[in-house]
PDB file of N, CA and C in Angstrom:
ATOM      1  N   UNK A   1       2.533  -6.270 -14.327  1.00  0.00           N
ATOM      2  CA  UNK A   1       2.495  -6.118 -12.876  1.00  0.00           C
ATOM      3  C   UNK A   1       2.139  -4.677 -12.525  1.00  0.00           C
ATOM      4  N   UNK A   2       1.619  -4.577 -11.344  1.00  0.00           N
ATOM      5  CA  UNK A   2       1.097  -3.308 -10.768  1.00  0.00           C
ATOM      6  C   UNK A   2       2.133  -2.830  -9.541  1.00  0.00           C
ATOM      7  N   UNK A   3       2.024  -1.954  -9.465  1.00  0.00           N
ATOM      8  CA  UNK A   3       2.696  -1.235  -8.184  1.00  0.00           C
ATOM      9  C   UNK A   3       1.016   0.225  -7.743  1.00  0.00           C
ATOM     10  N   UNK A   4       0.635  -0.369  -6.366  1.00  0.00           N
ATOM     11  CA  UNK A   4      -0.654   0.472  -6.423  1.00  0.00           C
ATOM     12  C   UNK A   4      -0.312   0.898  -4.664  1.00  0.00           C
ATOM     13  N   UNK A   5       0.032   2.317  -4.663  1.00  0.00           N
ATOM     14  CA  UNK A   5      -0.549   2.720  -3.311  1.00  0.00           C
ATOM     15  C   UNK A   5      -1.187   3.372  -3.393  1.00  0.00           C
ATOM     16  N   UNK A   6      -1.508   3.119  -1.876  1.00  0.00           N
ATOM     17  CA  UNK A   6      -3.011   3.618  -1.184  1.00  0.00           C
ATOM     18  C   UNK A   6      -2.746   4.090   0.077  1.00  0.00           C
ATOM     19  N   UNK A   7      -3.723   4.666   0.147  1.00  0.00           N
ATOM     20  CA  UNK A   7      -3.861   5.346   2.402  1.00  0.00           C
ATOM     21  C   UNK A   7      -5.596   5.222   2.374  1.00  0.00           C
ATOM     22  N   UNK A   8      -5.223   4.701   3.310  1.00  0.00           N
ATOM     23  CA  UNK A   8      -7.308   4.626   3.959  1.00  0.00           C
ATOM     24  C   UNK A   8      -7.405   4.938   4.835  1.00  0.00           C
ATOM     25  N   UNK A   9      -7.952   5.957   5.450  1.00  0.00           N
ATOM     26  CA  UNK A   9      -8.047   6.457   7.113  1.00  0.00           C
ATOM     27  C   UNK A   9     -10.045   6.676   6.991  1.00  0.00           C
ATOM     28  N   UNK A  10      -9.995   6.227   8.701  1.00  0.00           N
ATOM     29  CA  UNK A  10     -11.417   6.534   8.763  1.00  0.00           C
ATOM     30  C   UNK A  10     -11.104   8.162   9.068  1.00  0.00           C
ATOM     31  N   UNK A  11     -12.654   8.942   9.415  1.00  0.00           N
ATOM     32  CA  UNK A  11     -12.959  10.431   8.733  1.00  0.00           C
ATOM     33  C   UNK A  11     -13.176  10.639  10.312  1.00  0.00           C
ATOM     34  N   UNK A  12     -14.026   9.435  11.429  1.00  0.00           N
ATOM     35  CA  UNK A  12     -14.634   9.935  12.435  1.00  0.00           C
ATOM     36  C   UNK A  12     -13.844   8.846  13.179  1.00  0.00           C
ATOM     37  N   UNK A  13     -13.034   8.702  13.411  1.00  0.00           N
ATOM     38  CA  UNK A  13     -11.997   8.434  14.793  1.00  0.00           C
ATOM     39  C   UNK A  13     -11.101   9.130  15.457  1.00  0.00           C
ATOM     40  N   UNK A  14     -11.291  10.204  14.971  1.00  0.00           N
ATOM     41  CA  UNK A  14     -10.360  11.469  16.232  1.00  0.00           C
ATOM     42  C   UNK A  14      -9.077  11.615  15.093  1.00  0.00           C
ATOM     43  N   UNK A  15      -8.184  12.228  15.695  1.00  0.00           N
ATOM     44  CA  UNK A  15      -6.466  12.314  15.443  1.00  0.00           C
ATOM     45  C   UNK A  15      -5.857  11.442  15.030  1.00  0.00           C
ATOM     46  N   UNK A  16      -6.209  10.290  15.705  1.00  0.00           N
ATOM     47  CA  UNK A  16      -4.943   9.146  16.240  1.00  0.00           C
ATOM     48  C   UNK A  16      -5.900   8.174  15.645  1.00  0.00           C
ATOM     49  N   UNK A  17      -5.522   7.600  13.840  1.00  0.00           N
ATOM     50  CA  UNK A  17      -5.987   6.337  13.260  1.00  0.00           C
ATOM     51  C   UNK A  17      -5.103   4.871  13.462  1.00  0.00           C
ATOM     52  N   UNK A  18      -4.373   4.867  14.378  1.00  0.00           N
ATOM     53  CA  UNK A  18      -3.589   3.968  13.682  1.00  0.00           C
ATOM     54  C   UNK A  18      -3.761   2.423  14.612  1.00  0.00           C
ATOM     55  N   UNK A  19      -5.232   2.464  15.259  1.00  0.00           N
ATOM     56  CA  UNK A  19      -5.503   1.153  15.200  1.00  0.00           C
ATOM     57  C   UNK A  19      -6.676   0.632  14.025  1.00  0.00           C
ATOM     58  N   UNK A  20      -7.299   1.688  13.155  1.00  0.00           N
ATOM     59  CA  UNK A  20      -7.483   0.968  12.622  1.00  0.00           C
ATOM     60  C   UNK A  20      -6.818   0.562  11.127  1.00  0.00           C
ATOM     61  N   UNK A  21      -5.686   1.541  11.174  1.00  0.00           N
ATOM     62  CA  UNK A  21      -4.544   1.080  10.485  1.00  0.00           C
ATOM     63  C   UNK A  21      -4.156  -0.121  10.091  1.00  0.00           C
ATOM     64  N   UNK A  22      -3.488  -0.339  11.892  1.00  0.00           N
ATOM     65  CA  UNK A  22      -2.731  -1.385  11.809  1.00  0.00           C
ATOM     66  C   UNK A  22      -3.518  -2.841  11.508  1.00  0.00           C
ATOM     67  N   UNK A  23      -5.536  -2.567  11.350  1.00  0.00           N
ATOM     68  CA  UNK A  23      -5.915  -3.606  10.940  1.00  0.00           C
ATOM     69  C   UNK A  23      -5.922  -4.261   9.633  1.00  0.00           C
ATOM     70  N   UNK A  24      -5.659  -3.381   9.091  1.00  0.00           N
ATOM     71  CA  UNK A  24      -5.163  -2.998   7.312  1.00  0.00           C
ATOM     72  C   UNK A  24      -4.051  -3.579   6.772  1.00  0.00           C
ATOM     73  N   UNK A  25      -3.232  -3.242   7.728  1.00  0.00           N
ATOM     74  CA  UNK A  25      -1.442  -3.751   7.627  1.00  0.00           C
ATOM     75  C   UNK A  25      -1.606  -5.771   7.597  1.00  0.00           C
ATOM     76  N   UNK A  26      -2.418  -6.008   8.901  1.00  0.00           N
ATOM     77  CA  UNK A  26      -2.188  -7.074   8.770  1.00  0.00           C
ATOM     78  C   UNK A  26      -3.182  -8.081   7.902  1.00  0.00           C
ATOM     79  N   UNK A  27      -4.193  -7.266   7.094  1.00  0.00           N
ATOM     80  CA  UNK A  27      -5.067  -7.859   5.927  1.00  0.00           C
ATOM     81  C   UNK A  27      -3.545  -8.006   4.869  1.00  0.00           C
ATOM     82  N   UNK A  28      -2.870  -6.901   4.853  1.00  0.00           N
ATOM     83  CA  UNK A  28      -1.839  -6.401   3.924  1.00  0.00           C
ATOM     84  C   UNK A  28      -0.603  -7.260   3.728  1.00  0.00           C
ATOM     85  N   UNK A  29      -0.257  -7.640   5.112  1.00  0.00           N
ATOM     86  CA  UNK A  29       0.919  -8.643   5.484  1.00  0.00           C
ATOM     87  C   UNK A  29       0.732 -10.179   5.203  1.00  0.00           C
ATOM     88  N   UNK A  30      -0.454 -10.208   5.635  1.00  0.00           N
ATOM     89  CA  UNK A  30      -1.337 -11.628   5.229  1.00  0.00           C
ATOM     90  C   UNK A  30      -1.840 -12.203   4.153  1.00  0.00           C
ATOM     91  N   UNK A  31      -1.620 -11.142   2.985  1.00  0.00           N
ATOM     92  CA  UNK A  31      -2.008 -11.368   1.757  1.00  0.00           C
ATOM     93  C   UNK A  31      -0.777 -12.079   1.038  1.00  0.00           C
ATOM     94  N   UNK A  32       0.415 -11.967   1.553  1.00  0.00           N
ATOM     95  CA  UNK A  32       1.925 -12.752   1.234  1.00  0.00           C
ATOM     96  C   UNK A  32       2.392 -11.962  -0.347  1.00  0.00           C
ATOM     97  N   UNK A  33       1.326 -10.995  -0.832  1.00  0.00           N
ATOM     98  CA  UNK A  33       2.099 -10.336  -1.600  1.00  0.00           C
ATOM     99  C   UNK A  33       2.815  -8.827  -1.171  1.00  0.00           C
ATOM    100  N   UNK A  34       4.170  -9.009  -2.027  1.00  0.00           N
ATOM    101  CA  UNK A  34       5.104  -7.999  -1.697  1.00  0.00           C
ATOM    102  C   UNK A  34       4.621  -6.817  -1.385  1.00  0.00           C
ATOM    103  N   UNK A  35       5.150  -5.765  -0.392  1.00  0.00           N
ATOM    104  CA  UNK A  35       4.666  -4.543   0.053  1.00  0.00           C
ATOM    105  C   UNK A  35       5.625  -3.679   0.552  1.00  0.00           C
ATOM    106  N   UNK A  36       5.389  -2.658   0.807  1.00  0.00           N
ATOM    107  CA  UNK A  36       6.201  -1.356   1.875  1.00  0.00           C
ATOM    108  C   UNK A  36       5.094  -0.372   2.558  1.00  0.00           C
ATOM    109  N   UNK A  37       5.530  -0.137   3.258  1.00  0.00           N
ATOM    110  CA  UNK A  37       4.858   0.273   4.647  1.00  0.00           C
ATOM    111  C   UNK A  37       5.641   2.101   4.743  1.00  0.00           C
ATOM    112  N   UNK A  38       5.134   3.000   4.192  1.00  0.00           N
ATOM    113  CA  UNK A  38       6.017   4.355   4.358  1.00  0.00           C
ATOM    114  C   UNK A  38       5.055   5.474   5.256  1.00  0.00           C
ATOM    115  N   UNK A  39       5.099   6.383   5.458  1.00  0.00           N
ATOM    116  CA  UNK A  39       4.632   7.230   6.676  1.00  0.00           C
ATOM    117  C   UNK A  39       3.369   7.582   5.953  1.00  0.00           C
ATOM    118  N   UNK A  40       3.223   7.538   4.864  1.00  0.00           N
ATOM    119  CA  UNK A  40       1.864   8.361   4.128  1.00  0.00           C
ATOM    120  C   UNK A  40       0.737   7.323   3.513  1.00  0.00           C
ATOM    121  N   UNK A  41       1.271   5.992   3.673  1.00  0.00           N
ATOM    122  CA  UNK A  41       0.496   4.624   2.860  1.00  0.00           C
ATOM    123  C   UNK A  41       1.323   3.661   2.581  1.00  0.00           C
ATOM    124  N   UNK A  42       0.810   2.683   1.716  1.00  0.00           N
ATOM    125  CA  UNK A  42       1.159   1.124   1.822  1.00  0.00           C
ATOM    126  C   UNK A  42       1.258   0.997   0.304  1.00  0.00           C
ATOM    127  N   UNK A  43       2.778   0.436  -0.307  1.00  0.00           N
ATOM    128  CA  UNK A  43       2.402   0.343  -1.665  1.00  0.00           C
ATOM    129  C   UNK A  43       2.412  -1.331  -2.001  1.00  0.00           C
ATOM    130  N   UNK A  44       2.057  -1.527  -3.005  1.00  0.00           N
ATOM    131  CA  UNK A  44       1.698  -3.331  -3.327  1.00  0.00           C
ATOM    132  C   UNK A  44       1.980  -2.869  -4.330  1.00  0.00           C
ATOM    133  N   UNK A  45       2.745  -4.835  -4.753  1.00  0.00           N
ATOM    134  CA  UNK A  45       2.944  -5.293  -5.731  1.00  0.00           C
ATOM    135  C   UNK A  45       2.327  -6.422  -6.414  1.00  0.00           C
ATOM    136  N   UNK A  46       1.585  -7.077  -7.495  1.00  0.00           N
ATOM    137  CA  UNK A  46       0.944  -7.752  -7.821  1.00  0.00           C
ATOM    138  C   UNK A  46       0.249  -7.119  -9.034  1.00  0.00           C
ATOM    139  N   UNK A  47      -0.969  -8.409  -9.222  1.00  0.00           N
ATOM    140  CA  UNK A  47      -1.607  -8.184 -10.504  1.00  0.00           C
ATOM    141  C   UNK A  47      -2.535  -7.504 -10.107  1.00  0.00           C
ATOM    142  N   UNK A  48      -3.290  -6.919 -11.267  1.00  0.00           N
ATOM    143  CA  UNK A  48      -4.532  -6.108 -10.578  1.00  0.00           C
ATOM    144  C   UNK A  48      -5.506  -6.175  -9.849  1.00  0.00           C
ATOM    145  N   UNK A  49      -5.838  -7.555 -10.044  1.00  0.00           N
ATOM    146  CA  UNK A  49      -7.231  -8.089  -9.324  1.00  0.00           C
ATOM    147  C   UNK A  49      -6.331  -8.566  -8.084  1.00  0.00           C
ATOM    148  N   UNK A  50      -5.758  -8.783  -7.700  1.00  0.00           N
ATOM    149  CA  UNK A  50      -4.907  -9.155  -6.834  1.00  0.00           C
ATOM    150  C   UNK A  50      -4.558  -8.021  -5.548  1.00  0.00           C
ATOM    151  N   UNK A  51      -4.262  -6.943  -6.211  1.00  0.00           N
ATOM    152  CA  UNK A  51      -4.310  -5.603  -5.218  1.00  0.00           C
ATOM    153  C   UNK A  51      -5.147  -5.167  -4.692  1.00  0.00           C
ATOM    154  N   UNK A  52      -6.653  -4.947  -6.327  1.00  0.00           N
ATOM    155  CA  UNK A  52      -7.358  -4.202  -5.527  1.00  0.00           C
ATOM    156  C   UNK A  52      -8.010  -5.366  -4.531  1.00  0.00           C
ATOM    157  N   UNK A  53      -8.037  -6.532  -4.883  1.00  0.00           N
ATOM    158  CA  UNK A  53      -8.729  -6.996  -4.121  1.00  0.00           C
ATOM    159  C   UNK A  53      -8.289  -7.036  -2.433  1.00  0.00           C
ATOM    160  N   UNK A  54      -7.057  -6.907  -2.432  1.00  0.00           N
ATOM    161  CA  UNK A  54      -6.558  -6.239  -0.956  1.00  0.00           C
ATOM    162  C   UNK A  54      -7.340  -5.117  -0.361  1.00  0.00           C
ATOM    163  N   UNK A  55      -7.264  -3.974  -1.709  1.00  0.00           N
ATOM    164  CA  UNK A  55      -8.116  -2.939  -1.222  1.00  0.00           C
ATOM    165  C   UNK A  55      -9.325  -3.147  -0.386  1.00  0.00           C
ATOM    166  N   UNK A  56      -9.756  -3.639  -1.249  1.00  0.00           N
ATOM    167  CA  UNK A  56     -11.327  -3.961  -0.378  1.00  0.00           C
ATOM    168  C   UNK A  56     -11.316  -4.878   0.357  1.00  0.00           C
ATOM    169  N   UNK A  57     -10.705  -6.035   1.142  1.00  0.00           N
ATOM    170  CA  UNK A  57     -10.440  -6.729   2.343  1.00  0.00           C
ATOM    171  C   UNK A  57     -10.546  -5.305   2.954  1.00  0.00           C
ATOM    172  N   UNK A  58      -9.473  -4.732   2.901  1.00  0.00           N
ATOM    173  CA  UNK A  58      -9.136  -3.492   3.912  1.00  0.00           C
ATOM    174  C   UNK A  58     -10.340  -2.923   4.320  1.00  0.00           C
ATOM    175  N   UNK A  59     -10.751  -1.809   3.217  1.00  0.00           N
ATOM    176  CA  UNK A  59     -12.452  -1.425   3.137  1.00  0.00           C
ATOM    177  C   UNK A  59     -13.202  -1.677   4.178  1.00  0.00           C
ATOM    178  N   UNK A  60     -13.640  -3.092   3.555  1.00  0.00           N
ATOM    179  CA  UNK A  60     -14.529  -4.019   4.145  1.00  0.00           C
ATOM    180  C   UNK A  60     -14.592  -4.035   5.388  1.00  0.00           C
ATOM    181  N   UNK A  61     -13.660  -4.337   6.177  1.00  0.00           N
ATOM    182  CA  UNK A  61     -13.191  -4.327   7.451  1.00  0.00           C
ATOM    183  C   UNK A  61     -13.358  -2.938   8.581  1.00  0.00           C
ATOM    184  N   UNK A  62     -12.501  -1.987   7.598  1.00  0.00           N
ATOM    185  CA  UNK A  62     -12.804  -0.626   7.882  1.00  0.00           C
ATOM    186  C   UNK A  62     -13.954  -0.329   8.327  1.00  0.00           C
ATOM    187  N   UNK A  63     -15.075  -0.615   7.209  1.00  0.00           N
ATOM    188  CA  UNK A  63     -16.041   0.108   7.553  1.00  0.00           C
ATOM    189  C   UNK A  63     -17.286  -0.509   8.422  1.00  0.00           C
ATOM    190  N   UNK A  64     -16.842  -2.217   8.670  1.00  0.00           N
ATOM    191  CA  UNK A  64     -17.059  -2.468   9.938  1.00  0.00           C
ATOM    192  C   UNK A  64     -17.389  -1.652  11.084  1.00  0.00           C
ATOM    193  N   UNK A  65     -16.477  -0.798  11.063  1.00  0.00           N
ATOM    194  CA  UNK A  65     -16.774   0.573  12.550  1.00  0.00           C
ATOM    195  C   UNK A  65     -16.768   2.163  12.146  1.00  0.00           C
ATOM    196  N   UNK A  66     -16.508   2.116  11.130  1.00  0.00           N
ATOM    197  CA  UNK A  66     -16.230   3.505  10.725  1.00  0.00           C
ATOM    198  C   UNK A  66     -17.279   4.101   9.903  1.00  0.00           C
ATOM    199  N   UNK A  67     -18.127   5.190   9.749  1.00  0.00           N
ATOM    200  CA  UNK A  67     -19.085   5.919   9.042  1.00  0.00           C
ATOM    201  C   UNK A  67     -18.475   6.725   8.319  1.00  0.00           C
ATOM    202  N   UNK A  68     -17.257   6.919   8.142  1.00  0.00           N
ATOM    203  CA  UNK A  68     -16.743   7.529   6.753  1.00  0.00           C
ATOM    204  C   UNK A  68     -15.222   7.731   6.582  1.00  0.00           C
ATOM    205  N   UNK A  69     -15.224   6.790   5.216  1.00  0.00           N
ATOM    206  CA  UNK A  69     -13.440   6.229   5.004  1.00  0.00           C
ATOM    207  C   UNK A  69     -13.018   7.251   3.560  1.00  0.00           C
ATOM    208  N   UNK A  70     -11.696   7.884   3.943  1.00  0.00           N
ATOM    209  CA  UNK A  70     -11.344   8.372   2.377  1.00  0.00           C
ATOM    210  C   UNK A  70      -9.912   7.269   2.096  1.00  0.00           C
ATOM    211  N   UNK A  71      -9.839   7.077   0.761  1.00  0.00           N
ATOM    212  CA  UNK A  71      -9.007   6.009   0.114  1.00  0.00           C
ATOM    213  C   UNK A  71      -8.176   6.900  -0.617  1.00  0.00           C
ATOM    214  N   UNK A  72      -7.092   7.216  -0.876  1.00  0.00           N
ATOM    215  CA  UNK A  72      -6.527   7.566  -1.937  1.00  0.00           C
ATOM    216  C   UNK A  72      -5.693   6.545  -2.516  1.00  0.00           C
ATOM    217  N   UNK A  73      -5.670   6.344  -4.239  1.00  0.00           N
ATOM    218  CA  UNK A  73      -5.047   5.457  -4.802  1.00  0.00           C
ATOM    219  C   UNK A  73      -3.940   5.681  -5.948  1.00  0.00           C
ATOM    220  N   UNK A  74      -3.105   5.445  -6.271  1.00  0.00           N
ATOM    221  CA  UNK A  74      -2.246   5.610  -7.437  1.00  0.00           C
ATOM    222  C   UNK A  74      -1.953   4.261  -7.571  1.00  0.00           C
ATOM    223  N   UNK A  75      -2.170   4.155  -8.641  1.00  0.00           N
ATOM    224  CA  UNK A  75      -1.605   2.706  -9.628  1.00  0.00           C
ATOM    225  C   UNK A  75      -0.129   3.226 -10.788  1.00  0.00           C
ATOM    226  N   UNK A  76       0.453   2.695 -10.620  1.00  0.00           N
ATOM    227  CA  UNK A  76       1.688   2.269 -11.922  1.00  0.00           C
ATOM    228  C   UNK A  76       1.681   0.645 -12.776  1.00  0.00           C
ATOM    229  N   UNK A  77       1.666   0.879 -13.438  1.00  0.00           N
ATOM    230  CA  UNK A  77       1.409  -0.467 -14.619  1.00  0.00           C
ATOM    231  C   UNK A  77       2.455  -0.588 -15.829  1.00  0.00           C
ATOM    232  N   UNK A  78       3.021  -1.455 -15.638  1.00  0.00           N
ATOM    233  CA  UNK A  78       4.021  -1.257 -16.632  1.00  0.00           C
ATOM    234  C   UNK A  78       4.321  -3.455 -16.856  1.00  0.00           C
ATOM    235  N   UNK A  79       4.055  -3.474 -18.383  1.00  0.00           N
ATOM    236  CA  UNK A  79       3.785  -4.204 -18.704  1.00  0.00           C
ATOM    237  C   UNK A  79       5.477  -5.335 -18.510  1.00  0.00           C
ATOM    238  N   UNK A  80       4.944  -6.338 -18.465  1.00  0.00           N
ATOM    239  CA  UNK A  80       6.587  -7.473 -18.632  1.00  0.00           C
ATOM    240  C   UNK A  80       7.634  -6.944 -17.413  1.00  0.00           C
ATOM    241  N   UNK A  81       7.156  -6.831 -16.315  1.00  0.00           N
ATOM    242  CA  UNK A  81       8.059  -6.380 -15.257  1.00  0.00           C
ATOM    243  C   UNK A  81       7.583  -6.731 -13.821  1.00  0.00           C
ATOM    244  N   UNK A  82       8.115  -7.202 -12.968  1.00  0.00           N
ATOM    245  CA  UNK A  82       8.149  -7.356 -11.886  1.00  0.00           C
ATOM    246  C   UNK A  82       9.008  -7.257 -10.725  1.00  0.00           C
ATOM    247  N   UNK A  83       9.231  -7.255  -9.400  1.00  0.00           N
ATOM    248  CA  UNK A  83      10.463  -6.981  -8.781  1.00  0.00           C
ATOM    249  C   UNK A  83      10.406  -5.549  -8.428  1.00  0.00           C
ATOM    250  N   UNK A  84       9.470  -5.154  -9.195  1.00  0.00           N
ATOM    251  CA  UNK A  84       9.472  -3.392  -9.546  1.00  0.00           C
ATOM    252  C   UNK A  84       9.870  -2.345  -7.872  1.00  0.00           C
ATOM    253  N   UNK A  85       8.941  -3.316  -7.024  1.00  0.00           N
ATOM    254  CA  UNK A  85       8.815  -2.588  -5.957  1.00  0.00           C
ATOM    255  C   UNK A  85      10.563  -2.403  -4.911  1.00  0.00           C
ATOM    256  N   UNK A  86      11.133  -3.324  -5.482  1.00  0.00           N
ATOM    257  CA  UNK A  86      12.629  -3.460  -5.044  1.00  0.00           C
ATOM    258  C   UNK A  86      13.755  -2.605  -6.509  1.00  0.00           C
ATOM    259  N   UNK A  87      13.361  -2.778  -7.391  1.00  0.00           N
ATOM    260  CA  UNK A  87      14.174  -2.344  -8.229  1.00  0.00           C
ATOM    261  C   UNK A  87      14.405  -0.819  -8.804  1.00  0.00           C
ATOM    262  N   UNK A  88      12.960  -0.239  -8.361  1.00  0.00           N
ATOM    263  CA  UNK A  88      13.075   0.955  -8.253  1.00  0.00           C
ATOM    264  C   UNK A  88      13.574   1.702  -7.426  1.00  0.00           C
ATOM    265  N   UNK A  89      14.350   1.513  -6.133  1.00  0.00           N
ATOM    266  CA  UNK A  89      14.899   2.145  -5.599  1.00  0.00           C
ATOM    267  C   UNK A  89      16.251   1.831  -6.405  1.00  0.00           C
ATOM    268  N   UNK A  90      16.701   0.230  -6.289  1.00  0.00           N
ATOM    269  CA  UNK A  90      18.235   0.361  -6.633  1.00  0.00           C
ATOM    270  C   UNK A  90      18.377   1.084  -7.887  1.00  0.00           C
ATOM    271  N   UNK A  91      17.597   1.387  -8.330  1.00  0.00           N
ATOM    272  CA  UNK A  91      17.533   2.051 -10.165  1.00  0.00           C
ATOM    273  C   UNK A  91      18.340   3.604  -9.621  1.00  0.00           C
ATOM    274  N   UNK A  92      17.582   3.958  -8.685  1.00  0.00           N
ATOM    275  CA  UNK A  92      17.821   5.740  -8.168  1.00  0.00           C
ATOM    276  C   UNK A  92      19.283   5.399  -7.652  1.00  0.00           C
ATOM    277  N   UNK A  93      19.590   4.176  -6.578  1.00  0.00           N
ATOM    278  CA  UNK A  93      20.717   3.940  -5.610  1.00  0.00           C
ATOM    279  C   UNK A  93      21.918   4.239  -6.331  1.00  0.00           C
ATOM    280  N   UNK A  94      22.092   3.471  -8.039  1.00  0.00           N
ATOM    281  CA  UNK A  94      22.760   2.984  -8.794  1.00  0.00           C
ATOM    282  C   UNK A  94      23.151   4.626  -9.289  1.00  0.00           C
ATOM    283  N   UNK A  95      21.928   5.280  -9.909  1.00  0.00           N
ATOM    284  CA  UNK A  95      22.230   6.594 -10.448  1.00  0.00           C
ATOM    285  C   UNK A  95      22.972   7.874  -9.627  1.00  0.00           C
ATOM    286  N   UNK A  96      22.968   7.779  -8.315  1.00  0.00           N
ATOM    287  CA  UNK A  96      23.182   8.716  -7.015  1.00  0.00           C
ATOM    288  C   UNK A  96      24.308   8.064  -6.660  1.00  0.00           C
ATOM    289  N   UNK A  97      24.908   6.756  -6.961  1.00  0.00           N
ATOM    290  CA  UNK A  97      25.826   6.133  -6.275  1.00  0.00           C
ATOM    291  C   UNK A  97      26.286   5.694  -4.847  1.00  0.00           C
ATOM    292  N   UNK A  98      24.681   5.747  -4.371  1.00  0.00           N
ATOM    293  CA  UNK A  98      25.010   5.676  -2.955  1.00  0.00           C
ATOM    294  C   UNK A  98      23.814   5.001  -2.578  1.00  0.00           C
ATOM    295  N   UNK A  99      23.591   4.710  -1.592  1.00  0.00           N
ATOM    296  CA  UNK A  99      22.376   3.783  -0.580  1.00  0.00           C
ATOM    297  C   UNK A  99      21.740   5.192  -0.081  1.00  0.00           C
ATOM    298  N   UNK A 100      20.177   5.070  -0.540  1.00  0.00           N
ATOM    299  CA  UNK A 100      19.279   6.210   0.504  1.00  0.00           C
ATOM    300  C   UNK A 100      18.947   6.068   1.775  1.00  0.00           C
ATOM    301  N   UNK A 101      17.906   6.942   2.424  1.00  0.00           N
ATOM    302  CA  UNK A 101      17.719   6.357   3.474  1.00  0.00           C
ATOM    303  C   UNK A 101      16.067   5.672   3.306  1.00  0.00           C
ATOM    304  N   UNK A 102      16.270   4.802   4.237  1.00  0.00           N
ATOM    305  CA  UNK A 102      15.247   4.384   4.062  1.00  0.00           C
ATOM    306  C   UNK A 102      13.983   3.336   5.474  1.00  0.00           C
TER     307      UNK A 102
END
């Protein structure tokens, strides 16, 4: 299983991206695989072809209106595991003994 975030912002929509954000979110939400939503990007859980292929829904869409998109990506891969995207917090929760914020 993968754990892959990303941030995609268009380059030429001013300050304020976050409608075409939020068109992303709901390629993202709609895909029914697991996710989180944090202030800097969107991380997914799934197989590989499975994510990126989210990626590029997103993309795709994006660049529908936009003349220039930057993507940043980090992948984690770790073989015989899943849940990852929930279990890595309680992993930290468990070690700190307490609930973060979140």
């Amino acid at each position: 299983m993968i754990l892959l975030e990303f941030s995609m912002s268009p380059m030429d929509k001013g300050e304020s991206v976050s409608e075409q954000v939020s068109r992303s979110l709901k390629i993202i939400d709609e895909s029914g695989m697991p996710y989180r939503l944090n202030p800097m990007g969107t991380v997914l859980e799934g197989e590989f072809d499975e994510v990126m292929g989210v990626v590029k829904q997103c993309y795709e869409t994006m660049r529908k209106d936009c003349k220039r998109i930057t993507c940043g990506i980090k992948i984690d891969y770790r073989e015989g595991r899943s849940g990852r995207l929930e279990s890595k917090i309680v992993s930290i929760e468990n070690k700190l003994g307490k609930e973060i914020k979140k």
